[in-house]
Every structure is written in structure tokens, then in C-alpha cells.
C-alpha atoms as a PDB file:
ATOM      1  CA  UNK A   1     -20.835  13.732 -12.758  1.00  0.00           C
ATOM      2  CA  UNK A   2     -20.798  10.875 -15.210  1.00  0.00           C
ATOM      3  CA  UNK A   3     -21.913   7.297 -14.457  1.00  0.00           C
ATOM      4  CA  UNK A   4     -18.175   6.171 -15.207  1.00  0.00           C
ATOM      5  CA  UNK A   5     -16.638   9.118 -13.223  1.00  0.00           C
ATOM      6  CA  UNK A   6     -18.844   8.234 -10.202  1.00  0.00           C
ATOM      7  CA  UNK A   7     -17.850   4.348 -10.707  1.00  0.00           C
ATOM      8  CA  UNK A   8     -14.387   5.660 -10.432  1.00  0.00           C
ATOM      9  CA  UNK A   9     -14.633   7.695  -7.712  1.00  0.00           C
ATOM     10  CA  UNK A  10     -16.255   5.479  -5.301  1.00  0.00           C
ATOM     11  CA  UNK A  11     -13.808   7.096  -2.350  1.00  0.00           C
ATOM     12  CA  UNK A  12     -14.183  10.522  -1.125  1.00  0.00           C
ATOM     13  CA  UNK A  13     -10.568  12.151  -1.158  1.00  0.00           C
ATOM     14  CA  UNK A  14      -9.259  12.592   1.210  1.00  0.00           C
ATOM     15  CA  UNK A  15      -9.371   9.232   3.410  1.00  0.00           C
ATOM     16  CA  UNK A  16      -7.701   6.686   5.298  1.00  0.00           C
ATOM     17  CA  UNK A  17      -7.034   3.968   3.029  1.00  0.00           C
ATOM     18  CA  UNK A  18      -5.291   0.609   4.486  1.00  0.00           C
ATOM     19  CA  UNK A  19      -3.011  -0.973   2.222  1.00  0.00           C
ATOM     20  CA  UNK A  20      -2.101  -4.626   2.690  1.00  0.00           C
ATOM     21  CA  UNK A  21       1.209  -5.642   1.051  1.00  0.00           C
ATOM     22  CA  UNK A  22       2.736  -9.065   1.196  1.00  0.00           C
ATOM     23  CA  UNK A  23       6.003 -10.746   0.016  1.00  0.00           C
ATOM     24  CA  UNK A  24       8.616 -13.251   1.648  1.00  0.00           C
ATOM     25  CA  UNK A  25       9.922 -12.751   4.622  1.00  0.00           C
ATOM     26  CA  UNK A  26      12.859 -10.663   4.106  1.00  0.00           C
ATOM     27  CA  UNK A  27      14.864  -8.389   6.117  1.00  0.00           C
ATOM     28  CA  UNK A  28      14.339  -5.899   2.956  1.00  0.00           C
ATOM     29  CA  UNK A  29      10.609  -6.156   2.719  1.00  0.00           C
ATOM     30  CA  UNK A  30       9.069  -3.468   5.107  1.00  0.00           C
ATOM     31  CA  UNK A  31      11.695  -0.666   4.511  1.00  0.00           C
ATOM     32  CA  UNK A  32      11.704  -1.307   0.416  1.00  0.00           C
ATOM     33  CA  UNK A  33       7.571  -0.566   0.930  1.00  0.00           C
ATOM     34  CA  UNK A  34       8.629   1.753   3.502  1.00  0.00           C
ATOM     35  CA  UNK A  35      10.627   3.945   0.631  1.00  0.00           C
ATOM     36  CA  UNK A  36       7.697   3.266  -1.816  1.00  0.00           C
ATOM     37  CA  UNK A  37       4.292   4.280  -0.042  1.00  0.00           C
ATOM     38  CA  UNK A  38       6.231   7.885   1.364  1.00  0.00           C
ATOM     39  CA  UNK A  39       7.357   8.627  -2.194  1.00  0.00           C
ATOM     40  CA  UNK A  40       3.584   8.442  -3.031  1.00  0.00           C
ATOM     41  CA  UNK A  41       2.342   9.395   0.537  1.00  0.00           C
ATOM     42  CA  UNK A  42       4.853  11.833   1.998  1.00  0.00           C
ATOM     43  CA  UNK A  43       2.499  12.722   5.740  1.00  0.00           C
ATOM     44  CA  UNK A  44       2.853   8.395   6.177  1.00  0.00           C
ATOM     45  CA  UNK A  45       3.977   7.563   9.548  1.00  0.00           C
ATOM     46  CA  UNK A  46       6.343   4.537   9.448  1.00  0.00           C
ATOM     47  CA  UNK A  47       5.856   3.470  12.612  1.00  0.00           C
ATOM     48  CA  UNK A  48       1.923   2.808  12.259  1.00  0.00           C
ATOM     49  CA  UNK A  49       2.969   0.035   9.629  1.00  0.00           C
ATOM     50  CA  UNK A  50       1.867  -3.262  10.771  1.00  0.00           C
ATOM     51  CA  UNK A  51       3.757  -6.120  10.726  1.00  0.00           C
ATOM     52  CA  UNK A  52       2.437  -9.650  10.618  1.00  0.00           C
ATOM     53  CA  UNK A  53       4.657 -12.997  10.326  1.00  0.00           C
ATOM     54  CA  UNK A  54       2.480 -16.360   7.988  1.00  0.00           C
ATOM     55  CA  UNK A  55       2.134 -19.137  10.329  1.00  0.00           C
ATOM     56  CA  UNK A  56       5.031 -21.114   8.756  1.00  0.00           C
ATOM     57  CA  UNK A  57       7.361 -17.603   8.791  1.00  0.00           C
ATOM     58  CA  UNK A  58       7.755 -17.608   5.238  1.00  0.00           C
ATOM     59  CA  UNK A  59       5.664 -14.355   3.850  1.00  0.00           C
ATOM     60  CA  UNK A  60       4.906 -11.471   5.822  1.00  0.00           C
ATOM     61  CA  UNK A  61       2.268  -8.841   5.638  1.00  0.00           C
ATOM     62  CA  UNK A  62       2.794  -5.680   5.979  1.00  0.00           C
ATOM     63  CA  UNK A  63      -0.819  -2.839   6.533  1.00  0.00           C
ATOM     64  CA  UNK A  64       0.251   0.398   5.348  1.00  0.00           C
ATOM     65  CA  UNK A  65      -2.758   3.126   5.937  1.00  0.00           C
ATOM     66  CA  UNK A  66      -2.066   6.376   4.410  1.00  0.00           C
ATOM     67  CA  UNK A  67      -4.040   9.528   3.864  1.00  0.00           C
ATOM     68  CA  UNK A  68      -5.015   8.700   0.071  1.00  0.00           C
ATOM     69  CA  UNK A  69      -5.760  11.590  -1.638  1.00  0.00           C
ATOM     70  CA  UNK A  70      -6.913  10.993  -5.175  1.00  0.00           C
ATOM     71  CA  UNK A  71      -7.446   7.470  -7.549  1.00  0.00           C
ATOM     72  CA  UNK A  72      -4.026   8.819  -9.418  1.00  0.00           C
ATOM     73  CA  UNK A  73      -2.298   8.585  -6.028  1.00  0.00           C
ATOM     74  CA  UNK A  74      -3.868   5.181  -5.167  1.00  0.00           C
ATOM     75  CA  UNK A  75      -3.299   3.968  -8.844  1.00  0.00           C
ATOM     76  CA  UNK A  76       0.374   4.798  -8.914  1.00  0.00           C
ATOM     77  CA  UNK A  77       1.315   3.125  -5.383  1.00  0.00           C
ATOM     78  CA  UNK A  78      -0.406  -0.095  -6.359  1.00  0.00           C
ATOM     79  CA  UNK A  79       1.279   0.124  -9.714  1.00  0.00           C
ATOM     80  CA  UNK A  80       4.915   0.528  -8.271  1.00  0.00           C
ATOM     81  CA  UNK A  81       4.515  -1.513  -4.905  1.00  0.00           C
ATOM     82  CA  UNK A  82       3.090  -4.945  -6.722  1.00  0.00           C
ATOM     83  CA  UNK A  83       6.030  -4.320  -9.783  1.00  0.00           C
ATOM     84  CA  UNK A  84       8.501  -4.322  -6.690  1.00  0.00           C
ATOM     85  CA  UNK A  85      10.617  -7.856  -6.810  1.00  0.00           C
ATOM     86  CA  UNK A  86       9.718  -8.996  -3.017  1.00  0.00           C
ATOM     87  CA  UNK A  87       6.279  -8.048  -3.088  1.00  0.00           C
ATOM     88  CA  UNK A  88       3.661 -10.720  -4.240  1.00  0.00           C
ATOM     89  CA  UNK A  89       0.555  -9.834  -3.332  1.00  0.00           C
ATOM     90  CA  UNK A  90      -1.272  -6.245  -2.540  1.00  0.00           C
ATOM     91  CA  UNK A  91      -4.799  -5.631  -1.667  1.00  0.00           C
END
């Protein structure tokens, strides 16, 4: 394996990677990343998403963690989830 594909591929696929998503609070929020992470992780469970409230109840943060199974997967989810209009931030 090449130096760059190893730098890449830092992950062994498959794992249990934790996303972190947050936006303003909005009662559209978890079920709009709901929709996105299963159309990129079908086996996700909804109800192991985690739900956390900022201090002052403006944003929310939602974990998401799926069963990634390759960088394309991973890639693609991150692309589509932090191009969504409520989310701000994803880590």
C-alpha cells in the first residue's frame, strides 16, 4: 500500500464511527439528519441518536454512530449532511 493510500485509510472498514452534527434548534433538525445518515448508512438505528440541547437552547447536537464502511461512505455523508440548510457544524 502507498504512503498516501495508508494516510487515507487511517480507519479499518468496517467500524463504529460517531458522527456529531449540529444546527439550531429546530423541530426539523434530527429527522432531516435522520433521512440523510440512513440514505448513506441503511443498518443505522434511529433511536441510538443522541440528542443534546446548548445551554442557552439555541443549537442542538445531535451523535449519530453508524457502521462506516469505507472513506467514500464517510466522504459522501459529511459532504451532504454539512451542505444541509440547518446543519452548521459536523465533526
Amino acid at each position: 500500500m502507498s504512503e498516501t493510500q495508508q494516510q487515507e485509510t487511517l480507519l479499518e472498514f468496517p467500524c463504529a464511527f460517531p458522527l456529531k452534527i449540529m444546527g439550531l434548534a429546530n423541530d426539523l433538525l434530527a429527522q432531516a439528519v435522520l433521512d440523510l445518515v440512513l440514505r448513506h448508512a441503511p443498518d443505522f438505528d434511529g433511536a441510538t441518536m443522541e440528542m443534546r440541547a446548548s445551554s442557552g437552547g439555541k443549537y442542538v447536537s445531535l451523535t449519530c454512530t453508524i457502521n462506516a464502511t469505507s472513506k467514500q461512505q464517510l466522504d459522501a455523508l459529511y459532504r451532504e449532511l454539512t451542505s444541509h440548510p440547518l446543519v452548521k457544524v459536523v465533526l
